[in-house]
Protein backbone atom coordinates (compact mmCIF):
# COMPACT_ATOMS: atom_id res chain seq x y z
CA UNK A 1 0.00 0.00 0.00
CA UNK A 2 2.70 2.41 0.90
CA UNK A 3 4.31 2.05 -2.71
CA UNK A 4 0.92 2.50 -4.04
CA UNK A 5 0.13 5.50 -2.07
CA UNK A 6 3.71 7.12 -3.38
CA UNK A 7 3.05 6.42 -6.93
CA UNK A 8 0.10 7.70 -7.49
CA UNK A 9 0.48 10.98 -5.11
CA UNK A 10 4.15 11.85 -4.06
CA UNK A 11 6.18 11.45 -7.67
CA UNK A 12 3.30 12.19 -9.76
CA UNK A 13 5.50 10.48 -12.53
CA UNK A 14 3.89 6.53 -12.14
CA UNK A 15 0.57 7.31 -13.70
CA UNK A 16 -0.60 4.30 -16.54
CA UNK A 17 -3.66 4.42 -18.62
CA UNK A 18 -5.82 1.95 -20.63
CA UNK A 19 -6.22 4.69 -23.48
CA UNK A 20 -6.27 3.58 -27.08
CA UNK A 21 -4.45 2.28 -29.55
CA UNK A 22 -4.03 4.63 -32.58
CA UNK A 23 -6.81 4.59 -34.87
CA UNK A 24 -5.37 3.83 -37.97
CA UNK A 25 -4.95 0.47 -36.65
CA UNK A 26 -8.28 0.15 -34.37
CA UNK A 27 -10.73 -1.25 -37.17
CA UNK A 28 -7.73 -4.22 -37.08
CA UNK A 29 -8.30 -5.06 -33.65
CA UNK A 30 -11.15 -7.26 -31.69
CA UNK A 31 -12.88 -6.29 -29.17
CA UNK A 32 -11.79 -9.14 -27.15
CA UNK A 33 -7.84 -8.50 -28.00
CA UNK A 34 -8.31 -5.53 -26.65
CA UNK A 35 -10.00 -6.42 -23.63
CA UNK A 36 -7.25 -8.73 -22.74
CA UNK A 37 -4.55 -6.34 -23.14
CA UNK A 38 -6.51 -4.11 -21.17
CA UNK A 39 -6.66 -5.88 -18.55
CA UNK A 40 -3.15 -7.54 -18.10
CA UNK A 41 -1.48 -3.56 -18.29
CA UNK A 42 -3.86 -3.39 -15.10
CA UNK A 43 -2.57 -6.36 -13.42
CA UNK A 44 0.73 -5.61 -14.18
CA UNK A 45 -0.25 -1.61 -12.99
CA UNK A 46 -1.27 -3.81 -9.60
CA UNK A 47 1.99 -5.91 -9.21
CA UNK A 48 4.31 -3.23 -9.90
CA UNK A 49 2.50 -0.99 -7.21
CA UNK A 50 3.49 -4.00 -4.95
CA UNK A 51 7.17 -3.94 -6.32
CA UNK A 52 6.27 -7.51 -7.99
CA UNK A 53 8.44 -6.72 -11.08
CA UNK A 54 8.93 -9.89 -12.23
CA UNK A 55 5.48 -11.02 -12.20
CA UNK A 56 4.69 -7.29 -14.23
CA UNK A 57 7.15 -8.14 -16.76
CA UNK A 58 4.61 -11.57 -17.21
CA UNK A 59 1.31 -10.04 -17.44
CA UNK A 60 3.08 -6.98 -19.61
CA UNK A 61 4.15 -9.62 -22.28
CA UNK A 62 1.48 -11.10 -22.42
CA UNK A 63 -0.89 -7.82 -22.85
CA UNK A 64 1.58 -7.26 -25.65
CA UNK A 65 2.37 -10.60 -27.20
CA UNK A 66 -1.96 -9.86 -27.49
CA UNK A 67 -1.89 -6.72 -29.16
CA UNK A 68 1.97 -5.83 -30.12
CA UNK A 69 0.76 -1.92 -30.47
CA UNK A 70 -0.74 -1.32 -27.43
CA UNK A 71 0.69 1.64 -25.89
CA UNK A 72 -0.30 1.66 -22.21
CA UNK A 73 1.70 -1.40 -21.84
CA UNK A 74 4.14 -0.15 -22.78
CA UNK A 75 4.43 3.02 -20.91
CA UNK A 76 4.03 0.48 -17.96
CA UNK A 77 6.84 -1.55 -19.08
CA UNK A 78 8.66 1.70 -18.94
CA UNK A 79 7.73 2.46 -15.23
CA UNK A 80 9.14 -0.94 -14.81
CA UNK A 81 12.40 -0.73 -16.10
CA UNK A 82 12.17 2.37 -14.53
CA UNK A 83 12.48 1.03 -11.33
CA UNK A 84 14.99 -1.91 -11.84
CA UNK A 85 17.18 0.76 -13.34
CA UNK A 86 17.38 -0.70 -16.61
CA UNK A 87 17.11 2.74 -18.33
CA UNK A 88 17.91 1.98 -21.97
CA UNK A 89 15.06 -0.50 -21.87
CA UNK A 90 12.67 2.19 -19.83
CA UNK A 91 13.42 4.83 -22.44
CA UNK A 92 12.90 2.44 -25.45
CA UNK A 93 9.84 1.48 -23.92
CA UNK A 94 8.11 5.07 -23.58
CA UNK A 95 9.34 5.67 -26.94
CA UNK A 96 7.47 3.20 -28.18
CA UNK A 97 3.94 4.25 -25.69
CA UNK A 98 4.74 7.84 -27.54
CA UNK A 99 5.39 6.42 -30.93
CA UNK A 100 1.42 4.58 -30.69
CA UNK A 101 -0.05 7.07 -28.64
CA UNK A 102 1.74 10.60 -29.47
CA UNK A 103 -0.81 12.27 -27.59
CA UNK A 104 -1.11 9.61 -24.11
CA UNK A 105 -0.49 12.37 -21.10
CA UNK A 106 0.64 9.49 -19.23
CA UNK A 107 3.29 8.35 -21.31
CA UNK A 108 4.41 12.22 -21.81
CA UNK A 109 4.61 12.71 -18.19
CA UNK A 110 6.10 9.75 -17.32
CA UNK A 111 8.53 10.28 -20.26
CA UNK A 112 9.58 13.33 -19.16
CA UNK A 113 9.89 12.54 -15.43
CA UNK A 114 12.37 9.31 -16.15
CA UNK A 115 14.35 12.38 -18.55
CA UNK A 116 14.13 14.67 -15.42
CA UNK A 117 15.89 11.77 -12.62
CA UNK A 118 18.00 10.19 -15.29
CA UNK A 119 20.10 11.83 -17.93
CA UNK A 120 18.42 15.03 -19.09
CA UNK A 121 16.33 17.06 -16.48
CA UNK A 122 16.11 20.22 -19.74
CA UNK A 123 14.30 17.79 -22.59
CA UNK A 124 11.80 16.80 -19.77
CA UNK A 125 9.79 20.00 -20.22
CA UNK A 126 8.64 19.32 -23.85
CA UNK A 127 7.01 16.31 -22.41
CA UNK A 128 5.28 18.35 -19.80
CA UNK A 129 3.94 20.23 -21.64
CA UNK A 130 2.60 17.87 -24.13
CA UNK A 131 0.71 15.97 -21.35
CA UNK A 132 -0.60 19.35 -20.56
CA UNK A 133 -1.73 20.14 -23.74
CA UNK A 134 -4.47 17.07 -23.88
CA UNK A 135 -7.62 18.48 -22.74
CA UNK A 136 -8.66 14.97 -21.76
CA UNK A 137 -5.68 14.58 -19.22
CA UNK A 138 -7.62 14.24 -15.96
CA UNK A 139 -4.98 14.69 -13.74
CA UNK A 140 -2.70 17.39 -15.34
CA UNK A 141 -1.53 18.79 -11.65
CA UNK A 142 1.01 15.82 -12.22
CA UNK A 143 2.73 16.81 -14.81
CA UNK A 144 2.94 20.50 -13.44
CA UNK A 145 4.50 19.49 -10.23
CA UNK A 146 6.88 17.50 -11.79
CA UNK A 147 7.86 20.01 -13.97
CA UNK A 148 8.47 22.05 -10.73
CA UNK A 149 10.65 19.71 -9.70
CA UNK A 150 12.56 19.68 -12.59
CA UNK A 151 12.90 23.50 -12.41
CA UNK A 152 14.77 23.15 -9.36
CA UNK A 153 16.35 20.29 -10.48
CA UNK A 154 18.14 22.82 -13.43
CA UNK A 155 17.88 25.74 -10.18
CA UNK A 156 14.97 27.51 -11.79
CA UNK A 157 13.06 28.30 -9.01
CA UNK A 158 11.36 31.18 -10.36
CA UNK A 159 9.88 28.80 -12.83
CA UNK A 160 9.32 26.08 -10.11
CA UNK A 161 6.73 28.39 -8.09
CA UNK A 162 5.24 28.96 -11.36
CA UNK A 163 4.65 25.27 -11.98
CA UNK A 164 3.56 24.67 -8.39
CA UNK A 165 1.34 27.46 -8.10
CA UNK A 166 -0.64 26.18 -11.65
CA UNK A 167 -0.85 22.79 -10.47
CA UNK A 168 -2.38 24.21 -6.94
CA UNK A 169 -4.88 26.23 -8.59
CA UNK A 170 -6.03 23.16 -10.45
CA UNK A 171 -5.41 21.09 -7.14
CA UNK A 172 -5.57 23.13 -3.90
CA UNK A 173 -4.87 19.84 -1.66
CA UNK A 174 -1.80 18.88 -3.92
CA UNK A 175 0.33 18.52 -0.89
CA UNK A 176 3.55 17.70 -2.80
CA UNK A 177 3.21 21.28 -4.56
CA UNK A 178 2.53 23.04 -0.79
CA UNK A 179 6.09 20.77 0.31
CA UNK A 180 7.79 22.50 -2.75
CA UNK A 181 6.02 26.49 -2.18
CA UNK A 182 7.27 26.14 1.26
CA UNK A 183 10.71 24.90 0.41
CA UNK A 184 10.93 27.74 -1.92
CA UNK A 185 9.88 30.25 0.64
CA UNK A 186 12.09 29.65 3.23
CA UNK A 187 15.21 29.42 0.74
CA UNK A 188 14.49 32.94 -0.16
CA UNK A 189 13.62 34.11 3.60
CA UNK A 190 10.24 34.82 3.65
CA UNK A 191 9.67 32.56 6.77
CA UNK A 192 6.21 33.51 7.31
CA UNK A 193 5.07 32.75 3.66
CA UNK A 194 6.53 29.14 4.28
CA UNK A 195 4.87 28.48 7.61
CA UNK A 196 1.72 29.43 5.51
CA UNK A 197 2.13 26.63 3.00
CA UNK A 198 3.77 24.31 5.35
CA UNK A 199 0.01 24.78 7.69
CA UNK A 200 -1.77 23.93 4.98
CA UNK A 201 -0.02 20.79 4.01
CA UNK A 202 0.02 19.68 7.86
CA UNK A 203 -3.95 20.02 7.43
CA UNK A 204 -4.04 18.14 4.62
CA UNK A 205 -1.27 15.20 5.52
CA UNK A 206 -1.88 13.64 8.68
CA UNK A 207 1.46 11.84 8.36
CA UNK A 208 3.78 14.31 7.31
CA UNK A 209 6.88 13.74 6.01
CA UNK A 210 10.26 13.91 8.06
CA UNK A 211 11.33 16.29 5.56
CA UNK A 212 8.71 18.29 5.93
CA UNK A 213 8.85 18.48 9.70
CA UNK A 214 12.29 19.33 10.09
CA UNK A 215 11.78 22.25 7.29
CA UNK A 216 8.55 23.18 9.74
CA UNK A 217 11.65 23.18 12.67
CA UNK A 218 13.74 25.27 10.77
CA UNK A 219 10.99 27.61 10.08
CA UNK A 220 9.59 27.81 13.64
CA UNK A 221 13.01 28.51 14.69
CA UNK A 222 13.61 31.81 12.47
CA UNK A 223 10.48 33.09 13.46
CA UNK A 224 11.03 32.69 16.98
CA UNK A 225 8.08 30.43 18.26
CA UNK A 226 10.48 27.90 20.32
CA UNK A 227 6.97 25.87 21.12
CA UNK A 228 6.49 25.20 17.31
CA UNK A 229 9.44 24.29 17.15
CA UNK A 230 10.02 21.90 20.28
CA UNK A 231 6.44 20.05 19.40
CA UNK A 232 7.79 19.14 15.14
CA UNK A 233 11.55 17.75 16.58
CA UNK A 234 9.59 15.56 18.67
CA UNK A 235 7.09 14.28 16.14
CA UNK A 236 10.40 14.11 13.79
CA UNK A 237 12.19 11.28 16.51
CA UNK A 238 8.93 10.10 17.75
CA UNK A 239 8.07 8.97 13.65
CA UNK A 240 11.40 8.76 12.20
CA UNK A 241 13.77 7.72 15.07
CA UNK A 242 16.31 6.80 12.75
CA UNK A 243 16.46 9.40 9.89
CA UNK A 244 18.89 11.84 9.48
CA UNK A 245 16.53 14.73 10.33
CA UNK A 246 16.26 13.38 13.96
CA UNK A 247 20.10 13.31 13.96
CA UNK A 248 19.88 17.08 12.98
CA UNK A 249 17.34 17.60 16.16
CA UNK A 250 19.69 15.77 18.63
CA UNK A 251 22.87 17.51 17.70
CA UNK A 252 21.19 20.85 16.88
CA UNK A 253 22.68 20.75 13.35
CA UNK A 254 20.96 23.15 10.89
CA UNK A 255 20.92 21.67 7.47
């Protein structure tokens, strides 16, 4: 559940879809092939949530040994080698999603965020944006917090805010874009500003991350509420006893 919960809501990047095959080749294809491809991209979708690769490397080949042109497999596939950090085969395979599907936001975004951790954080934007530019995309906040996190990635952070404060006007609750606003905040001083983003993430995350409870520290502290600060370094040990941010609280190290 916890891997499930982080792909689909902290990276933003493991989204897969059981859009269509091109339509120059539809009128070619049952109903029934279909179907079945359909639904093994989905079981593989399931057992890669779990970290079952091997098992969604089986169901993938067989969605595609079923209908060889079926790009949501293999943007999946891609997720896949993703994650077993076989990147030549992850790239080939969202190449291939793109070359079925040009216009699959999925694929797009998850094309560009594998370009963004891997080799070349600059070419990820044109992929952004393409999954933007879908008007069917139902979840396009994705794709505009990841290209925040590119920004920063490149240090962009002017265009970072931008990204995060489009995907929160399309997502108010998108707690991973608050994270990054308050990040941003604090880095250029404006303590107060941070605290405001940070508050709204805490209402919205009952389990907060350590990360962003020791930045919530580190903000208490330079505004001077010593309270604040006392009650997130001991939910940061009391959660995370052995991360480095509850080193940071013991030796009163500022990071």
């Amino acid at each position: 559940m916890k891997r499930l919960l982080l792909c689909l809501f902290l990276l933003g990047g493991c989204a897969t879809s059981s859009g269509p095959v091109p339509s120059d080749n539809t009128s070619q294809i049952s109903p029934e092939k279909l179907s079945s491809a359909r639904v093994h991209t989905e079981l593989a979708a399931n057992y890669y949530s779990r970290g079952q690769y091997s098992i969604a490397l089986d169901e993938l080949g067989i969605a595609l040994r079923t209908l060889p042109n079926y790009g949501p497999a293999y943007n999946m596939l891609g997720l896949v080698y993703m994650d077993l950090k076989e990147d030549a085969k992850a790239a080939q395979s969202f190449e291939q999603a793109l070359k079925f599907d040009p216009n699959d936001s999925d694929a797009n975004n998850n094309y560009g965020w594998f370009l963004c951790q891997r080799s070349d954080p600059a070419k990820s934007f044109a992929y952004f944006a393409a999954a933007q530019r879908n008007p069917l995309y139902t979840t396009p906040e994705r794709s505009l917090v990841n290209a925040g996190i590119c920004s920063r990635k490149v240090n962009d952070p002017v265009a970072a805010e931008k990204y995060f404060m489009r995907a929160l006007a399309l997502r108010p609750t998108n707690t991973q874009a608050l994270h990054n606003l308050a990040e941003l905040s604090f880095q250029r001083g404006e303590f107060a500003e941070s605290r405001n983003y940070l508050s709204r993430y805490m209402r919205l995350d009952s389990n907060p991350s350590a990360e962003a409870l020791w930045l919530a520290v580190r903000v208490e502290r330079r505004l001077g509420s010593r309270g604040a600060e006392a009650n997130y370094a001991a939910q940061i040990c009391q959660r995370f006893p052995d991360s480095s941010q509850c080193r940071s609280v013991r030796t009163g190290a500022e990071r």
